[in-house]
Protein backbone atom coordinates (compact mmCIF):
# COMPACT_ATOMS: atom_id res chain seq x y z
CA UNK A 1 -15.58 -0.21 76.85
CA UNK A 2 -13.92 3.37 76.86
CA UNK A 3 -10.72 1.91 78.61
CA UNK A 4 -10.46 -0.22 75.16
CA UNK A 5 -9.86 2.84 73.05
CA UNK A 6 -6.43 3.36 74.94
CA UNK A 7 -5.06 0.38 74.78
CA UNK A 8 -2.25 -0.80 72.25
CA UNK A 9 -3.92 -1.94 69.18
CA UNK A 10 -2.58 -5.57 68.98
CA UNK A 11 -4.20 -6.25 72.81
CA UNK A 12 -7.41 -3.92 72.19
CA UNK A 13 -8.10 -6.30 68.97
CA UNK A 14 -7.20 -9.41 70.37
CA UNK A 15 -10.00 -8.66 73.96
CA UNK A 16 -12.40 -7.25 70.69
CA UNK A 17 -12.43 -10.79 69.49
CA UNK A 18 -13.13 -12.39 73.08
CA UNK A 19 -15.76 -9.97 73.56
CA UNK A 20 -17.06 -10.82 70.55
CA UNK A 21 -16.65 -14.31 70.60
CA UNK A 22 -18.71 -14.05 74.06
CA UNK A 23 -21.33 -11.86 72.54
CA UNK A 24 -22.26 -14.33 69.84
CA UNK A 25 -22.80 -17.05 72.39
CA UNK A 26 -25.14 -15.27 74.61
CA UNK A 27 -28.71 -16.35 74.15
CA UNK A 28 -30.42 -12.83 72.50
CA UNK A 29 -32.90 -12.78 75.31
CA UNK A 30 -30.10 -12.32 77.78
CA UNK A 31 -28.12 -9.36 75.81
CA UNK A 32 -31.35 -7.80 76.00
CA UNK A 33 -31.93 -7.48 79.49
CA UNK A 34 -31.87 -4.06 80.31
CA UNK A 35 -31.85 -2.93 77.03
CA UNK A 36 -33.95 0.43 75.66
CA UNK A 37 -34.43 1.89 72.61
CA UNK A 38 -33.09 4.78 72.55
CA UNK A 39 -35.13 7.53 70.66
CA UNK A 40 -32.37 10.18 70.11
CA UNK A 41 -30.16 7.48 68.03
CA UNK A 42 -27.84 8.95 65.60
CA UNK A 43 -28.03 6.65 62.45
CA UNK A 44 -24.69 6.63 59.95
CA UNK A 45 -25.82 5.08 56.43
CA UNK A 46 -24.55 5.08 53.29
CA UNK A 47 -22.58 3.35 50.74
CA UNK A 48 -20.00 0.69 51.79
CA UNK A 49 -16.64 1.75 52.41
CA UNK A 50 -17.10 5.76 53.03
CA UNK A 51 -15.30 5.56 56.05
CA UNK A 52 -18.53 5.12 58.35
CA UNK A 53 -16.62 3.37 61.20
CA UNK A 54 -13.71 5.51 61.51
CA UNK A 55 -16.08 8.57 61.43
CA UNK A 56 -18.67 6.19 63.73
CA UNK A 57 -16.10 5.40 66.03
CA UNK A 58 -14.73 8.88 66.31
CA UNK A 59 -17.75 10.86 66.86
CA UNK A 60 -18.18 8.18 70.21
CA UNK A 61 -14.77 8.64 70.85
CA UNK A 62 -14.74 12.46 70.95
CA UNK A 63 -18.08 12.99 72.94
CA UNK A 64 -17.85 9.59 74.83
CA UNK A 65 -21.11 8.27 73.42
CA UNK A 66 -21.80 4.51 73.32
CA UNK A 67 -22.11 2.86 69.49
CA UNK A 68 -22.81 -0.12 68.21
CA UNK A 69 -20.75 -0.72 64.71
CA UNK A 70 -22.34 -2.82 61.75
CA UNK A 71 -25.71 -4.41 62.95
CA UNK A 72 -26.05 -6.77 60.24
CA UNK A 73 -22.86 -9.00 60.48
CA UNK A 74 -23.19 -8.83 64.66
CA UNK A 75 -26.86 -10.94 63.53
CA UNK A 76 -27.90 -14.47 62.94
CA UNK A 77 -27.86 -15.06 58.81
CA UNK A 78 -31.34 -16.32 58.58
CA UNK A 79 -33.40 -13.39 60.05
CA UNK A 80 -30.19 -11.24 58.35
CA UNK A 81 -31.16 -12.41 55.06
CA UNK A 82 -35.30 -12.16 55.49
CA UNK A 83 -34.87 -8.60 56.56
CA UNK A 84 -32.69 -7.40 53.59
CA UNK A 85 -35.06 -9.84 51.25
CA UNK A 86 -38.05 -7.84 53.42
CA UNK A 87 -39.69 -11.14 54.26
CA UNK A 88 -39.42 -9.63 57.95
CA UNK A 89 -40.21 -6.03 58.75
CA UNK A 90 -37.94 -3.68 60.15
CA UNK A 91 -39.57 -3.01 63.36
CA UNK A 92 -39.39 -7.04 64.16
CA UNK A 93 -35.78 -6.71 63.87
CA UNK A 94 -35.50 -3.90 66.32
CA UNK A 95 -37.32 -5.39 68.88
CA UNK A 96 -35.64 -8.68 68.22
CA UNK A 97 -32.02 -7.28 68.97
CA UNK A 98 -33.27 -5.00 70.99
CA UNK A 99 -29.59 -4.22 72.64
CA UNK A 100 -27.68 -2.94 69.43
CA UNK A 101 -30.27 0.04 69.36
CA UNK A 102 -29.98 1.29 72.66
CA UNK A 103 -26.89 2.88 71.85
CA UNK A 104 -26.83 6.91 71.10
CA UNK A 105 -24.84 5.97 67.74
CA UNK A 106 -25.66 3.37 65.51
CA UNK A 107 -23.44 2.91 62.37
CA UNK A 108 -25.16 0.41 59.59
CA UNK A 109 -24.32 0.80 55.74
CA UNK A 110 -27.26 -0.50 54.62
CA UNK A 111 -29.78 0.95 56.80
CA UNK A 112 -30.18 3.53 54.16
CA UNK A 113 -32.22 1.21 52.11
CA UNK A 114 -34.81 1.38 55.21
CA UNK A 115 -35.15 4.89 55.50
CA UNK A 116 -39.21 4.68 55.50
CA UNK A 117 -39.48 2.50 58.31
CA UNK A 118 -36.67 3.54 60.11
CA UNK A 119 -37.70 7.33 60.21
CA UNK A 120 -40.97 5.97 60.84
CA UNK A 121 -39.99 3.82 63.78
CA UNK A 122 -37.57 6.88 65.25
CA UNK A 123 -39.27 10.29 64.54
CA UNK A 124 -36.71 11.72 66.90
CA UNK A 125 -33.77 10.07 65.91
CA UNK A 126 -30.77 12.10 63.58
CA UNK A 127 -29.32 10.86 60.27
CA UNK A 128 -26.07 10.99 58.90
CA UNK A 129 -25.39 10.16 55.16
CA UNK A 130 -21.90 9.17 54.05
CA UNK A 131 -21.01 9.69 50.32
CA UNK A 132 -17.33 9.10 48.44
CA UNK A 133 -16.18 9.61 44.79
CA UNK A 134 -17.34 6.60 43.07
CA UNK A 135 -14.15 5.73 41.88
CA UNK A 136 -12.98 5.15 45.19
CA UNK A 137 -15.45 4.28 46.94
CA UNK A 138 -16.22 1.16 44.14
CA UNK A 139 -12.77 0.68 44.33
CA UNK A 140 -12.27 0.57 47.72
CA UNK A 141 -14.76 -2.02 48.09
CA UNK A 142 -13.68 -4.43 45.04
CA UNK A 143 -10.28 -4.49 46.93
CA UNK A 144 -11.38 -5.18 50.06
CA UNK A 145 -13.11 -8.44 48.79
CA UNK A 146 -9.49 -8.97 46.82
CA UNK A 147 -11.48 -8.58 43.81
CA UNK A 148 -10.37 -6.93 40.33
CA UNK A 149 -11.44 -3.64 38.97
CA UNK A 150 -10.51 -4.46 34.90
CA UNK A 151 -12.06 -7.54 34.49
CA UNK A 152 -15.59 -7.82 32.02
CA UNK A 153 -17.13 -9.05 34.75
CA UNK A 154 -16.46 -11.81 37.91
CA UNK A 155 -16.66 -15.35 37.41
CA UNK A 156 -19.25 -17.69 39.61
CA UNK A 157 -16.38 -18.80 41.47
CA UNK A 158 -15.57 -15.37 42.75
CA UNK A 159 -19.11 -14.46 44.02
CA UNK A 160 -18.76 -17.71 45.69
CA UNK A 161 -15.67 -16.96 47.04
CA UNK A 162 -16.84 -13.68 48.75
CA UNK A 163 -17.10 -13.56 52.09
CA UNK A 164 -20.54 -13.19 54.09
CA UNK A 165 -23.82 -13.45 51.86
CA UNK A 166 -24.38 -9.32 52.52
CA UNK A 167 -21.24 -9.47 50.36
CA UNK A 168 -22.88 -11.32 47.79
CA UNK A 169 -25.79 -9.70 47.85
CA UNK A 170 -24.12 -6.55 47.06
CA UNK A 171 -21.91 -7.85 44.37
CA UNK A 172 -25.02 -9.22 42.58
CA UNK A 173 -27.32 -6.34 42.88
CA UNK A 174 -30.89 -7.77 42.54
CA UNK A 175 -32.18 -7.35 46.04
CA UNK A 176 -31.47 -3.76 45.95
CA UNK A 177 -32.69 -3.05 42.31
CA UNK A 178 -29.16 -2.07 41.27
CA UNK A 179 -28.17 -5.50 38.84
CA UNK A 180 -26.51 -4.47 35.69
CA UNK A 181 -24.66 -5.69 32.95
CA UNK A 182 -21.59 -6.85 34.74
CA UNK A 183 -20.17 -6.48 38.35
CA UNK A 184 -18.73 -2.72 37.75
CA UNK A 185 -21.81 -1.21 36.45
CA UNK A 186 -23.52 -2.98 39.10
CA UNK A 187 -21.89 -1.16 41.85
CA UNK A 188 -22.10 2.18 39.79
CA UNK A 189 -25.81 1.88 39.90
CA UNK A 190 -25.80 1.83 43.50
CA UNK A 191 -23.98 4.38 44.22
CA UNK A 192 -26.88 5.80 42.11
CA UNK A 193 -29.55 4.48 43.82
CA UNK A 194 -28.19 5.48 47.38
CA UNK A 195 -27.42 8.71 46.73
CA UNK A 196 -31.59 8.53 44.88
CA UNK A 197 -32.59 7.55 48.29
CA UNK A 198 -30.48 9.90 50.31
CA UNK A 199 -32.31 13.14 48.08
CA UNK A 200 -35.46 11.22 49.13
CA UNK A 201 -34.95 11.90 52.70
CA UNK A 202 -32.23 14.90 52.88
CA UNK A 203 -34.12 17.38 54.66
CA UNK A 204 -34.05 15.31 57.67
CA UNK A 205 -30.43 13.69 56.68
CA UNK A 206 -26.56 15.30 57.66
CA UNK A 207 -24.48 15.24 54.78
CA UNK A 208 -20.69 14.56 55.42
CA UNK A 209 -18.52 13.51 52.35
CA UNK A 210 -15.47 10.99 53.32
CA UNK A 211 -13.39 13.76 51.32
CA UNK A 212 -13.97 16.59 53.52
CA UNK A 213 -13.24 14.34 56.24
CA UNK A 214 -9.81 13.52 55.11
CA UNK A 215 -8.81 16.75 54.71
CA UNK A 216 -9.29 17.64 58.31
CA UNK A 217 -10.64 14.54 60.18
CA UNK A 218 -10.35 16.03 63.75
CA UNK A 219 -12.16 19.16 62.37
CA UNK A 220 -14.75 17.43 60.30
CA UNK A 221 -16.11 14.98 64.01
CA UNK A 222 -15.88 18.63 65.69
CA UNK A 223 -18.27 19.94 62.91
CA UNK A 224 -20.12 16.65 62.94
CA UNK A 225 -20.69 16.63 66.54
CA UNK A 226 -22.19 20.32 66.51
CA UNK A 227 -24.76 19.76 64.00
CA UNK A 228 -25.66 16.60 66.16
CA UNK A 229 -26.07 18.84 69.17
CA UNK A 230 -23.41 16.84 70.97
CA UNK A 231 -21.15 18.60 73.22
CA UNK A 232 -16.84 16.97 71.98
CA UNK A 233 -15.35 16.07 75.46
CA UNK A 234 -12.00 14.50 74.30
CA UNK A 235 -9.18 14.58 72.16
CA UNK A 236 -9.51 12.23 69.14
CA UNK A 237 -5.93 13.05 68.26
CA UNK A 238 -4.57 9.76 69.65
CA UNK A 239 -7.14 7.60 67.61
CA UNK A 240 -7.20 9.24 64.13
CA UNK A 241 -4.79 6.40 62.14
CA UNK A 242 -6.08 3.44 64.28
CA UNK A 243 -7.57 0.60 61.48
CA UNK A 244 -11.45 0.78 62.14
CA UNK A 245 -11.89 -1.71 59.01
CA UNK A 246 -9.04 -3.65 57.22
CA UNK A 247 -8.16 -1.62 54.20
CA UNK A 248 -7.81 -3.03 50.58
CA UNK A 249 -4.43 -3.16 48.40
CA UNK A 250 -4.92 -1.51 45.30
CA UNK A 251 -3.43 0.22 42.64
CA UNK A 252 -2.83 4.04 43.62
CA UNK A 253 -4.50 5.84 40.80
CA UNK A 254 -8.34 5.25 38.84
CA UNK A 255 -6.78 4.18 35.42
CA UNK A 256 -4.46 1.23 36.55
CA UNK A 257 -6.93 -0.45 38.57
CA UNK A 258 -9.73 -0.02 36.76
CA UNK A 259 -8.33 0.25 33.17
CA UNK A 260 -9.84 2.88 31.06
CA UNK A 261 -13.02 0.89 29.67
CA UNK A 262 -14.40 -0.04 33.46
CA UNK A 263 -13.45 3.48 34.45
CA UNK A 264 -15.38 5.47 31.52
CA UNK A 265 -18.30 2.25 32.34
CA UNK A 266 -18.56 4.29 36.04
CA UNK A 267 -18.05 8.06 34.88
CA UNK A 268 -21.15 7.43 32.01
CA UNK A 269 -23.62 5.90 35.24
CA UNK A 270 -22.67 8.50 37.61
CA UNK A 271 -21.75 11.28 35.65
CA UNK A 272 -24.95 13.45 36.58
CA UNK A 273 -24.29 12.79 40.01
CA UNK A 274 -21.04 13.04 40.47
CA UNK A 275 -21.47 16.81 38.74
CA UNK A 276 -23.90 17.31 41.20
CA UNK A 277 -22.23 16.55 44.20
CA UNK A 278 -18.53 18.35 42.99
CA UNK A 279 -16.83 14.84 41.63
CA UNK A 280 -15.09 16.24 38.42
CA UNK A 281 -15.10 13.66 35.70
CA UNK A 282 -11.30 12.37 34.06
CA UNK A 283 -10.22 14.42 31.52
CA UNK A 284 -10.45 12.74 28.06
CA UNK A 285 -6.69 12.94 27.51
CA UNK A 286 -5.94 10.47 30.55
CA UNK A 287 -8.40 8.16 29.39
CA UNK A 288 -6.85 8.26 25.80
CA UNK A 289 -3.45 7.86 27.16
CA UNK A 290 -3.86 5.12 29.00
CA UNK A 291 -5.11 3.04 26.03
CA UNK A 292 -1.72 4.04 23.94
């Protein structure tokens, strides 16, 4: 799978596809075979969109680990949608798909929202929490589902519309305890509740914001990989601008895509928070501008 990451993007994407295509015909019990837990996993949670499979992918890349990307979508929707509903336990799922956790880095957004069992379940496994400004990070996601960030709130039609039903269960909230008035204070409440969680569990979490690793990505996986006790054996140079997820169109700054009532709607949620962890709120003036 290494000889992948060198290969022009257009051909690396198109055998990704076959491979997967492949994958998701092969009975469970055969992908399987072989297969071990492995109890040193490195686990990358947090928030959608906060740049876990660029920093995922990466961190493999740069000490030639194996990974497995996204657990949830690579999964049947049935037992997909019991185990986020908890109607099955975590442990069944492991054991179930047995193969996407013998890899030494595991990357799965919303595996932070099974923290208990997981550390439970892998005592000596390492944990990596992902957190971005709100702002973005809400925004980021909204325009990756080609969704708008000024509306009062989305129509039934648009939930529909979304693809994949972890999607949906996202946009809606209820499952996770984070359902609020409309869709944008919905999402602001959990970025809340995942960063509550996180606090929960931090002693025995990494934290890496998407920020710092923007401002010197090939630095930031050097730094990562140290505190991971893994040794960096190649030069992620070559990979750093490579599309690990499609990226959203949207407008450039907080105010026009949001519009200043949805904006101030996230600052009031997260505001303690966002102090907290060094997100400065928008100056007053902005906001009052951008309603002249």
């Amino acid at each position: 799978m290494e000889l992948l990451n060198i290969l022009p993007i257009p051909i690396r994407q198109k055998i990704c596809r076959i491979l997967n295509k492949i994958e998701s015909r092969t009975p469970v019990c055969i992908r399987n075979l072989g297969a071990k837990l492995n109890p040193d996993t490195i686990f990358i949670c947090g928030n959608y969109k906060t740049g876990s499979s660029a920093i995922a992918s990466l961190l493999a890349i740069a000490t030639r680990q194996n990974k497995t990307i996204d657990l949830f979508w690579r999964t049947p929707g049935t037992a997909k949608i019991k185990l986020l509903q908890k109607e099955l336990p975590l442990e069944w799922y492991i054991h179930r798909y047995r193969y996407l956790f013998a890899k030494k880095i595991v990357k799965e957004p919303d595996l932070i929202f099974y923290l208990d069992q997981l550390m439970a379940l892998f005592p000596q496994a390492q944990y990596v929490f992902l957190l971005r400004d709100p702002r973005d990070n809400i925004r980021s996601i909204l325009s990756f589902l080609k969704l708008p960030g000024n509306a009062n709130d989305l129509t039934k039609e648009q939930i529909q519309q979304t693809p994949g039903s972890i999607w949906k269960l996202a946009l809606d909230g209820s499952l996770f305890g984070t359902k609020g008035p409309n869709y944008i204070a919905t999402q602001a409440l959990r970025w809340n509740r995942i960063l509550d969680i996180y606090e929960q569990y931090k002693v025995r979490m990494f934290l890496l914001k998407y920020e710092t690793f923007l401002q010197d990505k090939v630095q930031t996986i050097h730094n990562l990989a140290a505190q991971l006790g893994l040794s960096v054996q190649r030069d992620i140079r070559p990979f750093l601008n490579r599309p690990y997820q499609p990226k959203g169109d949207y407008a450039p700054d907080w105010l026009a895509f949001y519009g200043p009532e949805n904006l101030a709607q996230i600052e009031q949620i997260c505001r303690e928070k966002m102090l907290q962890y060094g997100y400065p709120l928008t100056p007053p003036t902005l906001q009052k501008n951008a309603t002249i």
